[in-house]
PDB file of N, CA and C in Angstrom:
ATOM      1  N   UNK A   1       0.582 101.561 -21.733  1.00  0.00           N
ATOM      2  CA  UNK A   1       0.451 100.181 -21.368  1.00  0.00           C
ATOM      3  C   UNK A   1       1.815  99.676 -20.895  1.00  0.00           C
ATOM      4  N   UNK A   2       1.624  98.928 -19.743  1.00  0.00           N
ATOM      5  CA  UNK A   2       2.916  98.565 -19.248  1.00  0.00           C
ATOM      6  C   UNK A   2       2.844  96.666 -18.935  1.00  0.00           C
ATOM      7  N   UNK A   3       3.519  95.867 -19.343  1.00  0.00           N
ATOM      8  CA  UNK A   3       3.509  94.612 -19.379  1.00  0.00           C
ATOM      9  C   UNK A   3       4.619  94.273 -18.314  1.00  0.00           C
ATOM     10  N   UNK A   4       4.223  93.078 -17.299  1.00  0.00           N
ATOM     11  CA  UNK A   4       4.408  92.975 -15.869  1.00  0.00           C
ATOM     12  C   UNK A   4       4.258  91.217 -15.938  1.00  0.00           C
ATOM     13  N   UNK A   5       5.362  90.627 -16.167  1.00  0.00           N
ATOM     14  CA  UNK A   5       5.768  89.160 -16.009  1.00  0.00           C
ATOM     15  C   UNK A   5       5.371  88.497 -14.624  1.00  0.00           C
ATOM     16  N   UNK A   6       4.515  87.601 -14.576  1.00  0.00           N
ATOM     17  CA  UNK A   6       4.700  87.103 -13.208  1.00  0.00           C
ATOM     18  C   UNK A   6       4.976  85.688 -13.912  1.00  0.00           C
ATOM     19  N   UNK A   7       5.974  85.381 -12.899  1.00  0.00           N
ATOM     20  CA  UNK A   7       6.734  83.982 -12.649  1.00  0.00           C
ATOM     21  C   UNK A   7       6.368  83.047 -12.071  1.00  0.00           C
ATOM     22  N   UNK A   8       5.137  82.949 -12.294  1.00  0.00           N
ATOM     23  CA  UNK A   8       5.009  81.581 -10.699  1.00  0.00           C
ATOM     24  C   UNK A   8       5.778  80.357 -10.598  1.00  0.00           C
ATOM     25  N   UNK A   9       6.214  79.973  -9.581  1.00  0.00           N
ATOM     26  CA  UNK A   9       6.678  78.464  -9.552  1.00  0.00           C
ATOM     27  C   UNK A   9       5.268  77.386  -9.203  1.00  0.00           C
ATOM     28  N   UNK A  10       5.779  76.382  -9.080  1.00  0.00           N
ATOM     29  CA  UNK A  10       4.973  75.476  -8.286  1.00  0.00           C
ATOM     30  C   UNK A  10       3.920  75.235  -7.254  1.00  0.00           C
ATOM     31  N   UNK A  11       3.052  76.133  -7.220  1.00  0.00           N
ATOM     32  CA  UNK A  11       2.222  77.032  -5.782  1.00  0.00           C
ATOM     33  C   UNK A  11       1.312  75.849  -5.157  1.00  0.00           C
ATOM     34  N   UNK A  12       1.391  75.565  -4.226  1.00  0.00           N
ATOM     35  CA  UNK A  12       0.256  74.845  -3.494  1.00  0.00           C
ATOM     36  C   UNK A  12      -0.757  75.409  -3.435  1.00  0.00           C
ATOM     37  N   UNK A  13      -2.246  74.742  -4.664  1.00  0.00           N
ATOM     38  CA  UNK A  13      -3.557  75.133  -4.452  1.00  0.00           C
ATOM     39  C   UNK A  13      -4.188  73.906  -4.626  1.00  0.00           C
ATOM     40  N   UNK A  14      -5.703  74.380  -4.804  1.00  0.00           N
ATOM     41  CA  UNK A  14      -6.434  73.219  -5.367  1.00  0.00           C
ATOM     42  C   UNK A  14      -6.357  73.033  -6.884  1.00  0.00           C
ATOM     43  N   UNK A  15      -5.743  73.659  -7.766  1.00  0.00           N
ATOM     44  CA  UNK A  15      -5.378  73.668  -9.025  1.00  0.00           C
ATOM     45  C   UNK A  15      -4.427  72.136  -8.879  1.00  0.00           C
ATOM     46  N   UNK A  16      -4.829  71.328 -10.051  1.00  0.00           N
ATOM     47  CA  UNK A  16      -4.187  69.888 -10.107  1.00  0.00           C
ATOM     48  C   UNK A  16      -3.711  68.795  -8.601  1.00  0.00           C
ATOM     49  N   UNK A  17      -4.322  69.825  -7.856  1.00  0.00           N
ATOM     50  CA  UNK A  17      -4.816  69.175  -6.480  1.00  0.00           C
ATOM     51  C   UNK A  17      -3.090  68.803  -5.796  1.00  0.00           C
ATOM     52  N   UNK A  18      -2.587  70.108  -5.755  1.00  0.00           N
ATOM     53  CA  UNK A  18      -1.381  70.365  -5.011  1.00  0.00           C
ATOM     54  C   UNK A  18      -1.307  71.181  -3.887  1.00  0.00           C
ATOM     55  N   UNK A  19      -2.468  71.062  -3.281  1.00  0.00           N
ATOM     56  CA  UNK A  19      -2.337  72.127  -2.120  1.00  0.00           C
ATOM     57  C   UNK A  19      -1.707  71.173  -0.820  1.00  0.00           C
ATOM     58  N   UNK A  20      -1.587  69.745  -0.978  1.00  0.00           N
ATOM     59  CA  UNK A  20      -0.472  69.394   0.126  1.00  0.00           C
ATOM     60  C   UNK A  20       0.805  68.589  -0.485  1.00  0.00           C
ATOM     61  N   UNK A  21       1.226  69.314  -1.881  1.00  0.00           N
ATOM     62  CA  UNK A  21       2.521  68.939  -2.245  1.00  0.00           C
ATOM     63  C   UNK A  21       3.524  69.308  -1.655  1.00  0.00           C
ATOM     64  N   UNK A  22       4.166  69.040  -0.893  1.00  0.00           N
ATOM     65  CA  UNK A  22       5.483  69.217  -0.078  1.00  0.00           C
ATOM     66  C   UNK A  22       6.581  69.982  -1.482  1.00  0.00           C
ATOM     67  N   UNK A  23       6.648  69.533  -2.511  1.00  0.00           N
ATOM     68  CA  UNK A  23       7.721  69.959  -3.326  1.00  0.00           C
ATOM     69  C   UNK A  23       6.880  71.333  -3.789  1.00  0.00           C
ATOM     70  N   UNK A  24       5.793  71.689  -3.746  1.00  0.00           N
ATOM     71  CA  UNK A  24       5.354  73.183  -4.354  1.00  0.00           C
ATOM     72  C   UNK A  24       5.641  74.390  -3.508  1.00  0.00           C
ATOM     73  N   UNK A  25       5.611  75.661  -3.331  1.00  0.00           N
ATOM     74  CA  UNK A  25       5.670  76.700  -3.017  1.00  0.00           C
ATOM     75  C   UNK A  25       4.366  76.745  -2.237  1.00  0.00           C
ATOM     76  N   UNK A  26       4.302  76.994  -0.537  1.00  0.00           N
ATOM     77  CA  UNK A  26       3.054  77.303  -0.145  1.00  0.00           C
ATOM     78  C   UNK A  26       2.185  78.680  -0.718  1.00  0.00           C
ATOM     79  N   UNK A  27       1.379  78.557  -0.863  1.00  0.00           N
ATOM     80  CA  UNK A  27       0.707  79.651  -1.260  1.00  0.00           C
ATOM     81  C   UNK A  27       0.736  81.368  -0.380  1.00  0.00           C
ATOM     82  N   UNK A  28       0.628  81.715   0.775  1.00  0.00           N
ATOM     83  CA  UNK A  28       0.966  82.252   1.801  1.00  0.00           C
ATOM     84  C   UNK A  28       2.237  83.438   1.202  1.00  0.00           C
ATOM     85  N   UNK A  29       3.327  82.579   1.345  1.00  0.00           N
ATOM     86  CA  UNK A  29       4.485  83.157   0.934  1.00  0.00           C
ATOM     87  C   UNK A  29       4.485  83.539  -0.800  1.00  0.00           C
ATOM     88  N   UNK A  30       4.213  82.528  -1.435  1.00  0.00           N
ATOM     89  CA  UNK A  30       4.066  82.811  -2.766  1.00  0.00           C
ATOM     90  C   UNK A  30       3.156  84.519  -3.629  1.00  0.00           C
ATOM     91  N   UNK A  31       2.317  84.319  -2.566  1.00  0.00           N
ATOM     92  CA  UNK A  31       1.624  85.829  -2.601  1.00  0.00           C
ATOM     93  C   UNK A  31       2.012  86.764  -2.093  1.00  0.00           C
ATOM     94  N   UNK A  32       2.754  86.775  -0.730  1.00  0.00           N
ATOM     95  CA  UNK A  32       3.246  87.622  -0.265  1.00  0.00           C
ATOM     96  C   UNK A  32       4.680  87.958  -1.071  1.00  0.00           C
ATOM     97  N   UNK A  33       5.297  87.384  -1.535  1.00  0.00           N
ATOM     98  CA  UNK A  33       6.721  87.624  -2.206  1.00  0.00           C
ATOM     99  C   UNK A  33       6.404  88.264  -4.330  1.00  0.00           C
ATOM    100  N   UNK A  34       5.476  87.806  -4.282  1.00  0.00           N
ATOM    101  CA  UNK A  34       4.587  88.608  -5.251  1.00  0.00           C
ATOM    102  C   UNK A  34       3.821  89.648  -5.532  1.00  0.00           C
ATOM    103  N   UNK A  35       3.152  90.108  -4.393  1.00  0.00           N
ATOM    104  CA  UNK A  35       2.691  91.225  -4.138  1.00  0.00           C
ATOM    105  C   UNK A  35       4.119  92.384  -4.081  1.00  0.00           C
ATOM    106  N   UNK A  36       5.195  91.895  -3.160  1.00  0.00           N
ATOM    107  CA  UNK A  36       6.282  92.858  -2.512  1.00  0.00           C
ATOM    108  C   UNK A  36       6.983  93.127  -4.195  1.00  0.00           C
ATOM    109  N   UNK A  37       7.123  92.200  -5.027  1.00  0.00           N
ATOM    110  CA  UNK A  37       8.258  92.766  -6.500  1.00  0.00           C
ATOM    111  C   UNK A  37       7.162  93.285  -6.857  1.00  0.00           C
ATOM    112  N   UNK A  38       5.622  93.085  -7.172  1.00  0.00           N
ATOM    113  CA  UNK A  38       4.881  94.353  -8.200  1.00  0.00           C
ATOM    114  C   UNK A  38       4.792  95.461  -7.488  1.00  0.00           C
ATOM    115  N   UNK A  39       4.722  95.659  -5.884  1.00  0.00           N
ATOM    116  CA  UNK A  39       4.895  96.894  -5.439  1.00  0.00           C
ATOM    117  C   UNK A  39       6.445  97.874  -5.774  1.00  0.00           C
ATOM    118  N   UNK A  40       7.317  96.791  -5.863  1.00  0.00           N
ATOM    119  CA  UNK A  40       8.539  97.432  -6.311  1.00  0.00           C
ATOM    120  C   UNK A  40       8.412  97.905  -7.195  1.00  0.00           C
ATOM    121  N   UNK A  41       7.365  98.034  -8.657  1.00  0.00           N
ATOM    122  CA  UNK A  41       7.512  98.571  -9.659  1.00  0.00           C
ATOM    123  C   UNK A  41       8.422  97.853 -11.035  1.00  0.00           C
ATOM    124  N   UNK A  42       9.163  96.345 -10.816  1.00  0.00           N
ATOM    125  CA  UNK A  42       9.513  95.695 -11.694  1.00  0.00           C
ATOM    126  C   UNK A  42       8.466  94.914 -12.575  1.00  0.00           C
ATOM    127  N   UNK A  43       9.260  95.202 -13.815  1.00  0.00           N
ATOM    128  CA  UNK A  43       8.558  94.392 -14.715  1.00  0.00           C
ATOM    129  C   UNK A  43       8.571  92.985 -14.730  1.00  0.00           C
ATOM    130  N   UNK A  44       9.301  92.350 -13.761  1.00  0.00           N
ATOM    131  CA  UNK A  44       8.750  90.891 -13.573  1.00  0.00           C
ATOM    132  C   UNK A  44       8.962  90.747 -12.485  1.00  0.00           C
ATOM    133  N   UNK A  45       7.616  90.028 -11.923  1.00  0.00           N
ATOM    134  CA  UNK A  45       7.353  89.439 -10.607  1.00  0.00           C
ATOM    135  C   UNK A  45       7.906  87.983 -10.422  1.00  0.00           C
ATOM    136  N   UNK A  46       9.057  88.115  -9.890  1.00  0.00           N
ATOM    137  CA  UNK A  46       9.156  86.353  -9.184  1.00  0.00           C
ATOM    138  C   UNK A  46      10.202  86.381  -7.652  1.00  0.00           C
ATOM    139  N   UNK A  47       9.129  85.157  -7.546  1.00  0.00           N
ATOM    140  CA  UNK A  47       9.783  84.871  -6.096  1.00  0.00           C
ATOM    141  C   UNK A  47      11.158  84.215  -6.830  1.00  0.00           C
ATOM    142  N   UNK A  48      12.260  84.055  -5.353  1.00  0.00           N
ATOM    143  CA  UNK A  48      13.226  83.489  -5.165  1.00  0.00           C
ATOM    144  C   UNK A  48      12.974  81.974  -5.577  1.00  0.00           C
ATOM    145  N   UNK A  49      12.592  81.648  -5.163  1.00  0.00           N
ATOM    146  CA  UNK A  49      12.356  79.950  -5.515  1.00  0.00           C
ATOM    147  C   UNK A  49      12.567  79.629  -6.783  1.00  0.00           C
ATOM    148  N   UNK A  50      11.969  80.133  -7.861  1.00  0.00           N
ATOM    149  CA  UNK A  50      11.523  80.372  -9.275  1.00  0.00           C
ATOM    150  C   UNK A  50      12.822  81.094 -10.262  1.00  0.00           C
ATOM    151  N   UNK A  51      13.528  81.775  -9.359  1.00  0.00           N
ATOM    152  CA  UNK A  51      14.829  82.430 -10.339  1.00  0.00           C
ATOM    153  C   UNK A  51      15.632  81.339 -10.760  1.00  0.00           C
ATOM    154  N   UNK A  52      15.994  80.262 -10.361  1.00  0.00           N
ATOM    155  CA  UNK A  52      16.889  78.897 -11.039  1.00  0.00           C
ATOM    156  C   UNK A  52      16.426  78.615 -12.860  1.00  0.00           C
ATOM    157  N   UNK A  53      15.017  78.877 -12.449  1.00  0.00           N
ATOM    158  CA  UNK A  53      14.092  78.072 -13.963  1.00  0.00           C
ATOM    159  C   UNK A  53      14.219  79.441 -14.524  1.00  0.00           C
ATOM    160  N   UNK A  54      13.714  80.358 -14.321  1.00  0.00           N
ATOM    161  CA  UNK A  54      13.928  81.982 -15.025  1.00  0.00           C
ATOM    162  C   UNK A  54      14.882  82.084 -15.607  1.00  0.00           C
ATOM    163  N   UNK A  55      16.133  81.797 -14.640  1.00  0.00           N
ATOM    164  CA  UNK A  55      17.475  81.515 -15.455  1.00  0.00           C
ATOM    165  C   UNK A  55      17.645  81.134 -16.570  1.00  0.00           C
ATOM    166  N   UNK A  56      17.092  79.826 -17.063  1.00  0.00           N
ATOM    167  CA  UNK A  56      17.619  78.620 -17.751  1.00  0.00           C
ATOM    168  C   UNK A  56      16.748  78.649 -18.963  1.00  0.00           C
ATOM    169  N   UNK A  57      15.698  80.392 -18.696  1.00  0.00           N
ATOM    170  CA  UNK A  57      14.720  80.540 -20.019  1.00  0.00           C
ATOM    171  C   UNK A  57      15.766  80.904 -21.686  1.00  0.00           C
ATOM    172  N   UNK A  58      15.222  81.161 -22.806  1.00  0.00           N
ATOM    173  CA  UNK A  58      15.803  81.429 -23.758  1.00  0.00           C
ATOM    174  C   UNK A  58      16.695  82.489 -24.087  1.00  0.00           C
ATOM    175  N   UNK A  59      17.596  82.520 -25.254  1.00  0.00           N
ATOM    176  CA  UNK A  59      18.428  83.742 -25.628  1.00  0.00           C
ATOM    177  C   UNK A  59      17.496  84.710 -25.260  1.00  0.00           C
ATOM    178  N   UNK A  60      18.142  85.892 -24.372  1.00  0.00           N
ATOM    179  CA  UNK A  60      17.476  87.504 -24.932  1.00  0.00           C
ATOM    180  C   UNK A  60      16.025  87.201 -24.202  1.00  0.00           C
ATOM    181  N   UNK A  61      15.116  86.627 -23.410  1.00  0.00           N
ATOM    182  CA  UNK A  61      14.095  86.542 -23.426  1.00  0.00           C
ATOM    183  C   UNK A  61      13.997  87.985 -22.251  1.00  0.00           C
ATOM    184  N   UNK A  62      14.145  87.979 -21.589  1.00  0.00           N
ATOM    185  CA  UNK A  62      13.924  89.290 -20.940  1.00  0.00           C
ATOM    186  C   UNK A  62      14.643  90.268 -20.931  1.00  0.00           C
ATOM    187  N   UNK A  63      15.600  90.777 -22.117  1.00  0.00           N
ATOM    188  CA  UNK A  63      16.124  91.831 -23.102  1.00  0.00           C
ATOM    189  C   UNK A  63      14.714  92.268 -23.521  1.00  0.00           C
ATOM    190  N   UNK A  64      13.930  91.042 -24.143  1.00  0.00           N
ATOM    191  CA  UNK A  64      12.457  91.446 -25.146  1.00  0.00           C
ATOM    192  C   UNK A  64      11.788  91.742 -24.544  1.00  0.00           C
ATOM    193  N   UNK A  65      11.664  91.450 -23.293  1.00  0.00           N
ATOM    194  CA  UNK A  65      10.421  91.930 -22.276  1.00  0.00           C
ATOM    195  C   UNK A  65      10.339  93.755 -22.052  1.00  0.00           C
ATOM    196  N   UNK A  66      12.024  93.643 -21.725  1.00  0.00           N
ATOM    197  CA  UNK A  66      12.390  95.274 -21.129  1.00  0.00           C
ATOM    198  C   UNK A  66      12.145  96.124 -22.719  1.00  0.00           C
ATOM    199  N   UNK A  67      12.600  96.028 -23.596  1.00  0.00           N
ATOM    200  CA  UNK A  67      12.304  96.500 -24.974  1.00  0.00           C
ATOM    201  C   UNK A  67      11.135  96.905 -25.051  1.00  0.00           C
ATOM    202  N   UNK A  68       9.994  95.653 -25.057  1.00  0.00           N
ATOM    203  CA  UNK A  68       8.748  96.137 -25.272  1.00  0.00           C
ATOM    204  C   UNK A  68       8.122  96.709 -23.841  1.00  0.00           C
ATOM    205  N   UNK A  69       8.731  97.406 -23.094  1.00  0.00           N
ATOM    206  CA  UNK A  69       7.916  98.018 -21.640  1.00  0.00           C
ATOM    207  C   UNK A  69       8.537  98.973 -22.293  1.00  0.00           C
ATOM    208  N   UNK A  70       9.446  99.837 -22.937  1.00  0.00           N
ATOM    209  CA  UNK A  70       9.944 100.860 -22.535  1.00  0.00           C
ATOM    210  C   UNK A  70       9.541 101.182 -24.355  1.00  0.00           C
ATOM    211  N   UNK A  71       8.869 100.932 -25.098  1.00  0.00           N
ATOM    212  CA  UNK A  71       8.508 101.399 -25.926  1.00  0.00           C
ATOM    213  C   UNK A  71       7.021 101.995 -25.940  1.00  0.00           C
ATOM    214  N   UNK A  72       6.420 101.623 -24.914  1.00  0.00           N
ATOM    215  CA  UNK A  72       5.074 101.725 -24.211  1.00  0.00           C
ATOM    216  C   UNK A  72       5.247 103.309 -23.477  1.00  0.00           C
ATOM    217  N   UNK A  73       6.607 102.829 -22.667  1.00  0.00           N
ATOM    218  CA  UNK A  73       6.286 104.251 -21.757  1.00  0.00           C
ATOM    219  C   UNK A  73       6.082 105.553 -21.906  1.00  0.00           C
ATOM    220  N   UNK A  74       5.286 106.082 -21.012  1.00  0.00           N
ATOM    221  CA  UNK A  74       4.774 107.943 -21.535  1.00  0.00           C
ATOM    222  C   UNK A  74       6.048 108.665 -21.353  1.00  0.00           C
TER     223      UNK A  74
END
C-alpha cells in the first residue's frame, strides 16, 4: 500500500459554486498539473499555486507522510 497526498488548492467547479471565481485555480490546469506529479511517482500531488499553504502546514507533517510510505514498501 502506498499513500499519495493530493493538495488541492482552490479549484473552480460547481462545488460551493466557484466555477467563475476569479481567485480559484481553473480546473483545466489544476488537473493537468495533477495528473503530471502522480505520473512522476511522488507521494504528494500539488500544483504550484498550493506550495505557499503546503508550506505553512505543521512540524514534521510530511517527514510523517514519507515515514509511513516507506514502511509500506515491498
Amino acid at each position: 500500500m502506498r499513500v499519495v497526498e493530493i493538495a488541492p488548492p482552490w479549484v473552480q467547479t460547481d462545488l460551493l459554486d466557484s466555477k467563475n471565481e476569479p481567485r480559484a485555480m481553473p480546473l483545466a490546469p489544476y488537473i493537468e498539473q495533477t495528473i503530471r506529479e502522480l505520473s512522476a511517482g511522488n507521494v504528494e500531488a500539488l500544483v504550484e499555486v498550493a506550495r505557499p499553504m503546503r508550506d505553512t502546514v505543521g512540524p514534521d507533517e510530511a517527514a510523517f507522510v514519507t515515514q509511513f510510505n516507506d514502511r509500506f514498501e515491498a
